[in-house]
PDB file of N, CA and C in Angstrom:
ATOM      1  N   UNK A   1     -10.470 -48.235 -76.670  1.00  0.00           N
ATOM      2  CA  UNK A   1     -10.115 -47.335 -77.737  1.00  0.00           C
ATOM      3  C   UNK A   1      -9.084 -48.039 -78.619  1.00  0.00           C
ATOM      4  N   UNK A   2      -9.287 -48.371 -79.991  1.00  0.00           N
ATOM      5  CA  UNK A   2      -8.127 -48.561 -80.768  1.00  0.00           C
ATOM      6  C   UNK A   2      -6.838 -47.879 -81.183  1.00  0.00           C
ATOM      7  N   UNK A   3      -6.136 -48.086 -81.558  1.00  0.00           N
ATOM      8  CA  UNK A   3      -4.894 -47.146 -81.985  1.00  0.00           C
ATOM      9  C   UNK A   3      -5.259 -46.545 -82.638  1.00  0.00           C
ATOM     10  N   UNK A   4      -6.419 -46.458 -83.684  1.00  0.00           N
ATOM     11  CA  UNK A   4      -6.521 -45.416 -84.573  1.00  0.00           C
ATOM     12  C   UNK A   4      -6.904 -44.049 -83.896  1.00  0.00           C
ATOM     13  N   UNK A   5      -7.697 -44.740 -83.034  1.00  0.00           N
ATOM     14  CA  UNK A   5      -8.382 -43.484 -82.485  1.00  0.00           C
ATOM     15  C   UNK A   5      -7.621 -42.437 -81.190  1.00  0.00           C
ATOM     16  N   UNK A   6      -6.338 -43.615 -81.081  1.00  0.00           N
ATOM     17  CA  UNK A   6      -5.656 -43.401 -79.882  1.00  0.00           C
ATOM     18  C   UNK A   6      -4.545 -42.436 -80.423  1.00  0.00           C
ATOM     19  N   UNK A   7      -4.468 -42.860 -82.161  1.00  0.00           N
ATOM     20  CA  UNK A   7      -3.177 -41.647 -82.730  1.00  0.00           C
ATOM     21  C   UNK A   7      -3.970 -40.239 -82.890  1.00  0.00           C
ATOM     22  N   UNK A   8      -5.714 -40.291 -82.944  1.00  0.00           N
ATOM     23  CA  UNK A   8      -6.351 -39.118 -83.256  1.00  0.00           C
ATOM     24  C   UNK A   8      -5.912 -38.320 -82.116  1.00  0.00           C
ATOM     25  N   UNK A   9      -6.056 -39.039 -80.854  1.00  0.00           N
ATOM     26  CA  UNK A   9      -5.864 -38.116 -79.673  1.00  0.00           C
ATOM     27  C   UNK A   9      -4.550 -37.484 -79.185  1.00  0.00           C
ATOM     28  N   UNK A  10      -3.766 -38.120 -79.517  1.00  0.00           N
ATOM     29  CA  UNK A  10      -2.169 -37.505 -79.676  1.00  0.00           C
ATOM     30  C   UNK A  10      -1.979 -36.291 -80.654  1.00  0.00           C
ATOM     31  N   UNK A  11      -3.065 -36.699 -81.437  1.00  0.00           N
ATOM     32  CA  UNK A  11      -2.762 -35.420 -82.458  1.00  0.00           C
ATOM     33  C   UNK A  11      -3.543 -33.881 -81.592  1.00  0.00           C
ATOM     34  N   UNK A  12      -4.385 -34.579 -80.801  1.00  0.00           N
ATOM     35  CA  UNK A  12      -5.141 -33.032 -79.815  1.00  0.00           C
ATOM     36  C   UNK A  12      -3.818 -32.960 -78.687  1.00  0.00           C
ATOM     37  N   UNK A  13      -3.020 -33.709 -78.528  1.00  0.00           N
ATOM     38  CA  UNK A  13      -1.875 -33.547 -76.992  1.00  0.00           C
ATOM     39  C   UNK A  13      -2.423 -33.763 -75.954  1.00  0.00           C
ATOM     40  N   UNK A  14      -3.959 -34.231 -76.019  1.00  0.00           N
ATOM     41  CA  UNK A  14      -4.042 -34.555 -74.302  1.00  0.00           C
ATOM     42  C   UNK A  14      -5.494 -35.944 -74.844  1.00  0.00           C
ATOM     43  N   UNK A  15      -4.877 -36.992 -73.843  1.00  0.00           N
ATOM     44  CA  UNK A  15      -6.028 -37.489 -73.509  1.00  0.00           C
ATOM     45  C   UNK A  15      -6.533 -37.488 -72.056  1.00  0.00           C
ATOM     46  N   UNK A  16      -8.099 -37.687 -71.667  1.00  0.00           N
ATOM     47  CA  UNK A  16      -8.707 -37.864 -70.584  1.00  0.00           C
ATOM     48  C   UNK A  16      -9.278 -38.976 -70.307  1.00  0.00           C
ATOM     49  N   UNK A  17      -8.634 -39.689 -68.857  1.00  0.00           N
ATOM     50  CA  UNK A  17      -9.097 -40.849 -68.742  1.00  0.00           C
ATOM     51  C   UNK A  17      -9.881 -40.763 -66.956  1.00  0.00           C
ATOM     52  N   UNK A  18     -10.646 -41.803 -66.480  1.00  0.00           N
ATOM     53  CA  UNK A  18     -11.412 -41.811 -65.400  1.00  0.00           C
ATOM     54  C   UNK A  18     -10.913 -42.532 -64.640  1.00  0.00           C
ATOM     55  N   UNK A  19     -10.761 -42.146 -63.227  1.00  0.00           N
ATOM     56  CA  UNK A  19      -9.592 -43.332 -62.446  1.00  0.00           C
ATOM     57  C   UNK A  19     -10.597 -42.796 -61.107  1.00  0.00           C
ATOM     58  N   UNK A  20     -10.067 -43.831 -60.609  1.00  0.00           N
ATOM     59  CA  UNK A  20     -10.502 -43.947 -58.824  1.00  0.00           C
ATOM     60  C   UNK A  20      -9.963 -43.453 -58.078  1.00  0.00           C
ATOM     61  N   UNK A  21     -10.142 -42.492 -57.094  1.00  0.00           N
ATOM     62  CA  UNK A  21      -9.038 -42.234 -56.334  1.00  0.00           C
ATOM     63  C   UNK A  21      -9.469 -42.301 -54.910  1.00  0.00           C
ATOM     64  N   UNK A  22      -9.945 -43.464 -54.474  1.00  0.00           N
ATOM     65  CA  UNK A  22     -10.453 -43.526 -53.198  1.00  0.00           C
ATOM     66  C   UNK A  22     -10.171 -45.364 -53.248  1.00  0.00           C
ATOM     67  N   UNK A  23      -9.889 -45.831 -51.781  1.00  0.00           N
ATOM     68  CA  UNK A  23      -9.244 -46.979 -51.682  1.00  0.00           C
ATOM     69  C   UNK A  23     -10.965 -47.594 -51.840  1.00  0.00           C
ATOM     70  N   UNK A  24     -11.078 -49.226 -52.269  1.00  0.00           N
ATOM     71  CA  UNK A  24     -12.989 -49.419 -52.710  1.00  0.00           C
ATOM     72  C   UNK A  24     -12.482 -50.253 -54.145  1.00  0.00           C
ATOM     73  N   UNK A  25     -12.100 -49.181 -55.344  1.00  0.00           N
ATOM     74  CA  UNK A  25     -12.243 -49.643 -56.041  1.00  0.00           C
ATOM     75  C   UNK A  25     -13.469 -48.679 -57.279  1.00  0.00           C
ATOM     76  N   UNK A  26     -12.714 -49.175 -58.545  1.00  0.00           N
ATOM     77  CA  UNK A  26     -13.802 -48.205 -59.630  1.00  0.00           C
ATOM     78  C   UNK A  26     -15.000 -48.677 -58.968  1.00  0.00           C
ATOM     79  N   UNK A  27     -16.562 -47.752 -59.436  1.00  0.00           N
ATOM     80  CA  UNK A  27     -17.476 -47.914 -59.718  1.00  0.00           C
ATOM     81  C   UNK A  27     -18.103 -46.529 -59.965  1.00  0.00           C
ATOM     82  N   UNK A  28     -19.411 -46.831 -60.779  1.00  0.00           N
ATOM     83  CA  UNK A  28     -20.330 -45.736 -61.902  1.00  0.00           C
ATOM     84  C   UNK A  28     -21.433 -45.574 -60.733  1.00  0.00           C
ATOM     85  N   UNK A  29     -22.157 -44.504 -60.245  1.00  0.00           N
ATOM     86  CA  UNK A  29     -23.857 -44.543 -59.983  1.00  0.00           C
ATOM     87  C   UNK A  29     -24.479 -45.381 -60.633  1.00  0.00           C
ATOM     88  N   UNK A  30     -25.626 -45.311 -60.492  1.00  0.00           N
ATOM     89  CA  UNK A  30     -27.057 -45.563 -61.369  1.00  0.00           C
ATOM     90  C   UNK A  30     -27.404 -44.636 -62.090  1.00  0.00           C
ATOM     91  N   UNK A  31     -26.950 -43.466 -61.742  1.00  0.00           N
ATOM     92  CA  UNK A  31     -27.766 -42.242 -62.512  1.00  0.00           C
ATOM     93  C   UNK A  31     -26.518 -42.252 -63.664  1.00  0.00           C
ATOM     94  N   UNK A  32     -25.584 -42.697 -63.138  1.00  0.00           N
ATOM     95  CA  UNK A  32     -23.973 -42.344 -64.373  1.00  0.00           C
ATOM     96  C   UNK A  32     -24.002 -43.294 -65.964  1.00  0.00           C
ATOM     97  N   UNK A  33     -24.798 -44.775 -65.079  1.00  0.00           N
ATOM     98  CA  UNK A  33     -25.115 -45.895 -65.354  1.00  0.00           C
ATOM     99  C   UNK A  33     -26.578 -45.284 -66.589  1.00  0.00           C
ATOM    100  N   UNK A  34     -27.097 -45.006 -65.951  1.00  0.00           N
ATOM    101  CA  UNK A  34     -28.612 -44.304 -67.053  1.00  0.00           C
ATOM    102  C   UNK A  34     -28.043 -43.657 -67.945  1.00  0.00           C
ATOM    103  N   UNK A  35     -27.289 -42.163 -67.375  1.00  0.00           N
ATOM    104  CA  UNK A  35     -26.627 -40.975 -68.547  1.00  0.00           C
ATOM    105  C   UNK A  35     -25.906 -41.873 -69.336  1.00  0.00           C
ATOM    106  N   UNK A  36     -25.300 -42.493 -69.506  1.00  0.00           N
ATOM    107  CA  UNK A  36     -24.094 -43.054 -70.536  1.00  0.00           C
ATOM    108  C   UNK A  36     -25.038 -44.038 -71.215  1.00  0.00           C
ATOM    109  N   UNK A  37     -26.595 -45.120 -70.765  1.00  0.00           N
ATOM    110  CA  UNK A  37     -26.998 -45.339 -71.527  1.00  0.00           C
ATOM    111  C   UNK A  37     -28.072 -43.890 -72.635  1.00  0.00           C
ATOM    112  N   UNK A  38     -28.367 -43.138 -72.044  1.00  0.00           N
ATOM    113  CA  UNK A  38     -29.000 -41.913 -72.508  1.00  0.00           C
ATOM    114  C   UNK A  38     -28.168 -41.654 -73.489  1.00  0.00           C
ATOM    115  N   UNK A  39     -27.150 -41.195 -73.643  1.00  0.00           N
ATOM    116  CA  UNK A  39     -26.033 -40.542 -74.617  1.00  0.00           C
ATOM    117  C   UNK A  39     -25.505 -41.617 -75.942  1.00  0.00           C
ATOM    118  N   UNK A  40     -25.208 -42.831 -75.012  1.00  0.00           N
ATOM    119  CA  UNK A  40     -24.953 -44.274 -76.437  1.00  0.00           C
ATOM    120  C   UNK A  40     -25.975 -44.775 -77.082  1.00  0.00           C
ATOM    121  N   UNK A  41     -27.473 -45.087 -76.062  1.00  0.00           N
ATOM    122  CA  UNK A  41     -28.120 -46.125 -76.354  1.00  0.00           C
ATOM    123  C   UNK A  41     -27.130 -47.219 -76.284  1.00  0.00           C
ATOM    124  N   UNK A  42     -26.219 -47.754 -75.145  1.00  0.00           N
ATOM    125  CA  UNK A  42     -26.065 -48.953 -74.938  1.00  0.00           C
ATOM    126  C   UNK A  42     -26.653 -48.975 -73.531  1.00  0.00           C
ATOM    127  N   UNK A  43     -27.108 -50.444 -73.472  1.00  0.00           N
ATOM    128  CA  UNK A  43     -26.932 -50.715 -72.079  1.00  0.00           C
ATOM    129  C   UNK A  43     -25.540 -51.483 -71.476  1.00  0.00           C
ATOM    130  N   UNK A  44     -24.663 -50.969 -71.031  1.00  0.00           N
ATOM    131  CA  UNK A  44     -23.602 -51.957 -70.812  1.00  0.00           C
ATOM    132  C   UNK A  44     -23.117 -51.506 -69.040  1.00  0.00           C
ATOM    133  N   UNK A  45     -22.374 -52.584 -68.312  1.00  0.00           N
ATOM    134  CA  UNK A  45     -22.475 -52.957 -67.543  1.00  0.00           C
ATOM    135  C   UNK A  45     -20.835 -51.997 -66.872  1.00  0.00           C
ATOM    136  N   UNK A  46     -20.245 -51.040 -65.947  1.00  0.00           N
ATOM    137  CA  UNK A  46     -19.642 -50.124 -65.850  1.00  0.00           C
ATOM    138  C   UNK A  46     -18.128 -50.483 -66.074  1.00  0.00           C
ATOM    139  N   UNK A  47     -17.936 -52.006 -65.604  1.00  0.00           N
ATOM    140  CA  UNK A  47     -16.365 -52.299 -66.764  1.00  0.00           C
ATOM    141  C   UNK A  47     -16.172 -52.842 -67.719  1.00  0.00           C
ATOM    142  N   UNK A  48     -17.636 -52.710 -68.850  1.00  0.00           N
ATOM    143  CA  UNK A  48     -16.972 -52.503 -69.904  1.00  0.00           C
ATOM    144  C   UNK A  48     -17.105 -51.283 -70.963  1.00  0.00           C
ATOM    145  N   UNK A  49     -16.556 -50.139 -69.986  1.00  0.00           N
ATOM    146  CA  UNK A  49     -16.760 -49.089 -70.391  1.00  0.00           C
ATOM    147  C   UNK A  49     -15.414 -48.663 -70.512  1.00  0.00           C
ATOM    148  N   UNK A  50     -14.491 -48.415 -71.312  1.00  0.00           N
ATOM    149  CA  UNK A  50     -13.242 -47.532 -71.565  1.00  0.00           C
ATOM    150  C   UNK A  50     -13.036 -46.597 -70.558  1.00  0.00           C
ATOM    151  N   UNK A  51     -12.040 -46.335 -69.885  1.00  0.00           N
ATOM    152  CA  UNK A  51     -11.721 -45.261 -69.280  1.00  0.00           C
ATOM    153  C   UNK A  51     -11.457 -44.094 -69.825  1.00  0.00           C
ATOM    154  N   UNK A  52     -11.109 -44.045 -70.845  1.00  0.00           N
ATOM    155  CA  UNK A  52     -10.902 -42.918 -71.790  1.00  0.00           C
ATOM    156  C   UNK A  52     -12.286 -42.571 -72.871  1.00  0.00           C
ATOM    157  N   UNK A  53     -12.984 -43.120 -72.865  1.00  0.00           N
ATOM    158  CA  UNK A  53     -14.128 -43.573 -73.395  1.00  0.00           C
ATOM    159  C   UNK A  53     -14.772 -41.787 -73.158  1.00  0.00           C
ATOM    160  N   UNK A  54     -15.314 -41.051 -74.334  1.00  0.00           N
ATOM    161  CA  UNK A  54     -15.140 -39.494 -74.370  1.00  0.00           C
ATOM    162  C   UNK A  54     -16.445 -39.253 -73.572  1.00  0.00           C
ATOM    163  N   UNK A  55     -17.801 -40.283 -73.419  1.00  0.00           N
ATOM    164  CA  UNK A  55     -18.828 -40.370 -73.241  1.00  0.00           C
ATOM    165  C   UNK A  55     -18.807 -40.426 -71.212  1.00  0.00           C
ATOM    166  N   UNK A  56     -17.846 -40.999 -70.916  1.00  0.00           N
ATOM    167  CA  UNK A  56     -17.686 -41.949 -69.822  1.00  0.00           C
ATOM    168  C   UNK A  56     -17.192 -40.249 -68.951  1.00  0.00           C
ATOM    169  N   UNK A  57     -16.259 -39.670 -70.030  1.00  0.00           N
ATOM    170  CA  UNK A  57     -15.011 -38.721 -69.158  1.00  0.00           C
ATOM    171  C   UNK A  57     -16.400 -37.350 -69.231  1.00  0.00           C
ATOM    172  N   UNK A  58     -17.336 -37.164 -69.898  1.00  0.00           N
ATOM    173  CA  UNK A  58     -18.398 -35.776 -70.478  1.00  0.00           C
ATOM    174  C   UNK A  58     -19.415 -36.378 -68.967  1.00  0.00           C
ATOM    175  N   UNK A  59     -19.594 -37.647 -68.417  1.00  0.00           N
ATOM    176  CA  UNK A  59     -20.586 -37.716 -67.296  1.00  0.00           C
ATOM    177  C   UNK A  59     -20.043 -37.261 -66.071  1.00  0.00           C
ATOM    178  N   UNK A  60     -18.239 -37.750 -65.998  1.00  0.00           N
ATOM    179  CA  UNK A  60     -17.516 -37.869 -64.650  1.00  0.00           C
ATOM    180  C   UNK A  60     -17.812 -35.874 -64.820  1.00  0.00           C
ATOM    181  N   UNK A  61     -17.697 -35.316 -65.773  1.00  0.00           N
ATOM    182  CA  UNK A  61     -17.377 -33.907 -65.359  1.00  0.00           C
ATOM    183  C   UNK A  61     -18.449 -32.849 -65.243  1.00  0.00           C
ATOM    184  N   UNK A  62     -19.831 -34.270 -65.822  1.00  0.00           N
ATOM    185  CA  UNK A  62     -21.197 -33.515 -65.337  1.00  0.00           C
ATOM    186  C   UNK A  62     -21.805 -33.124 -64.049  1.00  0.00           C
ATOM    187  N   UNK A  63     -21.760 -34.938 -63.784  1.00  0.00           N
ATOM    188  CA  UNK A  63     -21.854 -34.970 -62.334  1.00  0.00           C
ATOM    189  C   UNK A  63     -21.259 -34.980 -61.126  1.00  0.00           C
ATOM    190  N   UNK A  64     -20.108 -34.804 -61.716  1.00  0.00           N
ATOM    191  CA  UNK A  64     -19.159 -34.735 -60.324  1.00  0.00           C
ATOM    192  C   UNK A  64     -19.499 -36.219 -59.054  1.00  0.00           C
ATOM    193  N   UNK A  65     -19.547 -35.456 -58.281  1.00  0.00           N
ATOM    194  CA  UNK A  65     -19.554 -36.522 -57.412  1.00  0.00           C
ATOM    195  C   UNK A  65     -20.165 -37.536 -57.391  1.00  0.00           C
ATOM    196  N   UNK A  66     -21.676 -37.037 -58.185  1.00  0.00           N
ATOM    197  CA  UNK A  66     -22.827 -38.215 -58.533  1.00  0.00           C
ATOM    198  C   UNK A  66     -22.614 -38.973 -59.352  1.00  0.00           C
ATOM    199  N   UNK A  67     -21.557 -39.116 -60.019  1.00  0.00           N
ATOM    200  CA  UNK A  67     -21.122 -40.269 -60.667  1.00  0.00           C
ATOM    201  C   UNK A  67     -20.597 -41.121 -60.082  1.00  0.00           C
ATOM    202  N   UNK A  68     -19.881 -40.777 -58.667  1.00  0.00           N
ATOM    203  CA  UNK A  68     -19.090 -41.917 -57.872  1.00  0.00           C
ATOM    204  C   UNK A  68     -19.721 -43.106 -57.543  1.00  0.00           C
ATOM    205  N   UNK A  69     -19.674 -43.917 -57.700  1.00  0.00           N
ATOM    206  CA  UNK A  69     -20.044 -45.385 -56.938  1.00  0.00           C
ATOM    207  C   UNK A  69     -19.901 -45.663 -56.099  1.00  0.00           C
ATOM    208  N   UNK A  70     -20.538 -46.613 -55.147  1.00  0.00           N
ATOM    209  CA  UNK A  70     -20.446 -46.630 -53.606  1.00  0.00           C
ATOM    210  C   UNK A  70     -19.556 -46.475 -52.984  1.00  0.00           C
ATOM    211  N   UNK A  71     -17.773 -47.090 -53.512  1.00  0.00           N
ATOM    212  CA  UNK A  71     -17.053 -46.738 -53.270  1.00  0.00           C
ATOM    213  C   UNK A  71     -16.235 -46.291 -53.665  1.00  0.00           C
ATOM    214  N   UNK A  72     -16.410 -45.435 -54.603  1.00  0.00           N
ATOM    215  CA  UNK A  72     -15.654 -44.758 -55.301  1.00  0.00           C
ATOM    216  C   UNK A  72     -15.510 -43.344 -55.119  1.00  0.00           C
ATOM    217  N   UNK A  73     -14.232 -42.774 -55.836  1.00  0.00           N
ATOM    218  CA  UNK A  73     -14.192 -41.369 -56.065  1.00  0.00           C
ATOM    219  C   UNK A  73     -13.865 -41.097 -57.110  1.00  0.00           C
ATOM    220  N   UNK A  74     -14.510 -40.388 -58.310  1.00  0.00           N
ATOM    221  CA  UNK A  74     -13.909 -39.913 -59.400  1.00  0.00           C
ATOM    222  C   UNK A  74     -13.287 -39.193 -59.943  1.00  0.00           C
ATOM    223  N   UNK A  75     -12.351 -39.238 -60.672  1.00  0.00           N
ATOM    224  CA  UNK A  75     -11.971 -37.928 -60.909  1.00  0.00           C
ATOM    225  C   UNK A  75     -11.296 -38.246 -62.464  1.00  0.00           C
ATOM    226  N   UNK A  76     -11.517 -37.305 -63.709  1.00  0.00           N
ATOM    227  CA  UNK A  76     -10.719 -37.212 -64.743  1.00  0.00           C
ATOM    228  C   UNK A  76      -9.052 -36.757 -64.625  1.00  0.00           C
ATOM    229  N   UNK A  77      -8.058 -37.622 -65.321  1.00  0.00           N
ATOM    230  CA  UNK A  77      -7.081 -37.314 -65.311  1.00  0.00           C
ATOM    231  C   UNK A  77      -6.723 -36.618 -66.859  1.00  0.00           C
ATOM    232  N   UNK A  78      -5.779 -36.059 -66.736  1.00  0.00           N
ATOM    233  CA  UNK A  78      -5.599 -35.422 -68.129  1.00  0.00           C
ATOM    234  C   UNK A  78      -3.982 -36.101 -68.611  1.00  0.00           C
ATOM    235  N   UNK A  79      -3.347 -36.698 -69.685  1.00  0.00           N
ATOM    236  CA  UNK A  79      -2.485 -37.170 -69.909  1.00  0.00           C
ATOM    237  C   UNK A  79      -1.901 -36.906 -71.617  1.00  0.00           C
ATOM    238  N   UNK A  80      -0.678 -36.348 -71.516  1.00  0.00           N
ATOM    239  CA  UNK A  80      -0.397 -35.990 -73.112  1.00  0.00           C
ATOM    240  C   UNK A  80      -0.674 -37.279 -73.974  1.00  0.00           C
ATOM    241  N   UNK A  81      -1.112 -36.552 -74.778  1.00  0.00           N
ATOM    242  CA  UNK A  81      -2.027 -37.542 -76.414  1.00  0.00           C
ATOM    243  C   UNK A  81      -0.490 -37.979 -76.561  1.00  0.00           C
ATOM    244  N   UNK A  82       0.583 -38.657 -76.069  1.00  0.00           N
ATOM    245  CA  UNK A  82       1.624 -39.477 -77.023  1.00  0.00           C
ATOM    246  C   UNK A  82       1.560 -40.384 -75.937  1.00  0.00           C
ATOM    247  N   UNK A  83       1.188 -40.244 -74.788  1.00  0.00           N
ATOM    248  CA  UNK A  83       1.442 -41.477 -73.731  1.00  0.00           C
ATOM    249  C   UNK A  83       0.757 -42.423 -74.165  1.00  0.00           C
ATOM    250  N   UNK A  84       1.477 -43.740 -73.782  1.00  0.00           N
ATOM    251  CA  UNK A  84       0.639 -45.259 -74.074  1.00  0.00           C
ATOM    252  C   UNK A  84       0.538 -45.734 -72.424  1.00  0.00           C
ATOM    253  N   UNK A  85      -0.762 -45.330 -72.000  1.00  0.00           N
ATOM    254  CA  UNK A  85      -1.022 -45.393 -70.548  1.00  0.00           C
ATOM    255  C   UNK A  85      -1.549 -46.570 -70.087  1.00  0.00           C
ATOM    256  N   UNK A  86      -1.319 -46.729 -69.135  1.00  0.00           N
ATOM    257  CA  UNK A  86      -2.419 -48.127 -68.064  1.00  0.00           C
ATOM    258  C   UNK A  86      -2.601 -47.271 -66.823  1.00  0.00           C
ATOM    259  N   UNK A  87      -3.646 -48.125 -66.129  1.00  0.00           N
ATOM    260  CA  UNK A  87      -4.089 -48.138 -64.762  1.00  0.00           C
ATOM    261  C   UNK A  87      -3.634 -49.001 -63.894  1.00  0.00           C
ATOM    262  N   UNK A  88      -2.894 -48.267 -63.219  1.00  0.00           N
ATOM    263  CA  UNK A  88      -2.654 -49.394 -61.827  1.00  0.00           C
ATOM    264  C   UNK A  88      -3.060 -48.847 -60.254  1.00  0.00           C
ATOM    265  N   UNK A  89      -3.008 -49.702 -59.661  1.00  0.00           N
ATOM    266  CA  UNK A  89      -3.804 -49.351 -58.275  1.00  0.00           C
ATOM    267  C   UNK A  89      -3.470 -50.212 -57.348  1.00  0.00           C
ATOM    268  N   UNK A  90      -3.956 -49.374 -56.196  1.00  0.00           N
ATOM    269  CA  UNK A  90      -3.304 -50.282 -54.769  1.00  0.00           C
ATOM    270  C   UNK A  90      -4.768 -50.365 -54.186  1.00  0.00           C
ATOM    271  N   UNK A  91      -5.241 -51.403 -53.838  1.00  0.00           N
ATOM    272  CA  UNK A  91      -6.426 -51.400 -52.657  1.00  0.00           C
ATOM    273  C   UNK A  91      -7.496 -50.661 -53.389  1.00  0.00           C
ATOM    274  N   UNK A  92      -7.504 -50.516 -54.777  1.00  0.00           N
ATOM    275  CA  UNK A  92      -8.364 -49.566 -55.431  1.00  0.00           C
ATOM    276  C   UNK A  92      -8.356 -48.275 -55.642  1.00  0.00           C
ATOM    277  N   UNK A  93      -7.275 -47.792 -54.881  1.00  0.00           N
ATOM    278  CA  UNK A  93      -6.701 -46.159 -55.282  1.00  0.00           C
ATOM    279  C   UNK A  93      -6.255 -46.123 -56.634  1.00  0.00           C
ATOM    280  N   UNK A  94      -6.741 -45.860 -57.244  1.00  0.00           N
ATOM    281  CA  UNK A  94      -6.161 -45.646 -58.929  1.00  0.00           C
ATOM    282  C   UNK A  94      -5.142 -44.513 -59.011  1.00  0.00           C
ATOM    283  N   UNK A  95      -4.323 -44.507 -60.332  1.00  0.00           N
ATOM    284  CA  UNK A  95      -3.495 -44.239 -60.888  1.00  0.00           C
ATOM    285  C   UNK A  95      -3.397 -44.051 -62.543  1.00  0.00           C
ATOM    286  N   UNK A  96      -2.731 -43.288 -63.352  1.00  0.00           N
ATOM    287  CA  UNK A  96      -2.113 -43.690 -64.642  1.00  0.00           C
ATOM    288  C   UNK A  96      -1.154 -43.508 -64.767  1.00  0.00           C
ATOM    289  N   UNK A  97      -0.304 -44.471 -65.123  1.00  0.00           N
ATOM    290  CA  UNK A  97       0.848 -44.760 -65.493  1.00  0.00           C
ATOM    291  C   UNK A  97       1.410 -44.914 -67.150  1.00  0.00           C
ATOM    292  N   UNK A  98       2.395 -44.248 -67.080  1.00  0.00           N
ATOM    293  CA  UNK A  98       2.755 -44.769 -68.821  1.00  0.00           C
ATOM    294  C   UNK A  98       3.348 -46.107 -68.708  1.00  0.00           C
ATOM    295  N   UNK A  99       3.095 -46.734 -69.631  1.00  0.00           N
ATOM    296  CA  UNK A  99       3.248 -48.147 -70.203  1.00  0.00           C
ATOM    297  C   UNK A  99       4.693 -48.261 -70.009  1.00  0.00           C
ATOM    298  N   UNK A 100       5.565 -49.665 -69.968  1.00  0.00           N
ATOM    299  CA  UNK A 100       6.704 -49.831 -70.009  1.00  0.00           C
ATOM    300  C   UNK A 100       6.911 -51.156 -70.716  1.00  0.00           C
ATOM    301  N   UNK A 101       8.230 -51.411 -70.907  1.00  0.00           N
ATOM    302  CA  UNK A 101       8.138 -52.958 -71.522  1.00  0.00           C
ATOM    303  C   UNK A 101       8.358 -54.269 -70.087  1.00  0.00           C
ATOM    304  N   UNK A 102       8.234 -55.009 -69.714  1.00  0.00           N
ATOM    305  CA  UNK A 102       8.180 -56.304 -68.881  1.00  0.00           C
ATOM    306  C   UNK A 102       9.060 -57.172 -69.196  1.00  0.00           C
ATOM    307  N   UNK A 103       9.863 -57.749 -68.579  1.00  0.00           N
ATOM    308  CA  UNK A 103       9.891 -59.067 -68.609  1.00  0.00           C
ATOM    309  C   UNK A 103      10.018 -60.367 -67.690  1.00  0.00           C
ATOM    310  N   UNK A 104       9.609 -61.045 -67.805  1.00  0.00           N
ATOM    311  CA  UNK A 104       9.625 -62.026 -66.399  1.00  0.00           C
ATOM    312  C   UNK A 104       9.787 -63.111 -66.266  1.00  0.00           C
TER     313      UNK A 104
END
């Protein structure tokens, strides 16, 4: 998602992003994998799909569980439209986190 589109969503107060919450690691079905090409007409391959991606977050809440990947668990998170978020994870348990500055 670009910033442009990332200030649109701040202006709604919430964005929704797709995280893992099972130790494994992300992954999409086949059938999640089909619906999202059904809906884009892309064929693309499940990380390089946005997590916030509006198409990605409308399947996780179709199919529920049948979107999970072998080892996965899905679930939409909901996060106020001003956060500048990442994903972090342990062993593949996902998370979102708001952004911070680094240095090292």
């Amino acid at each position: 998602m670009n910033n442009e589109d990332r200030f649109v969503q701040a202006l709604k107060g919430v964005q929704h992003i797709v995280i893992n919450t099972r130790h494994g690691g992300f992954g999409l079905s086949e059938l999640a994998l089909e619906r999202y090409k059904k809906y884009t007409g892309q064929d693309v391959g499940q990380h390089d799909i946005a997590r916030d991606d509006p198409v990605l977050v409308r399947i996780v809440n179709e199919l529920g569980s049948e979107a999970d990947g072998a080892y996965a668990t899905l679930k939409v998170v909901e996060v106020p439209g001003d956060v500048d978020w990442e994903i972090d994870e342990y062993d593949g348990d996902e998370w979102v986190a708001e952004k911070h500055r680094r240095w090292s």
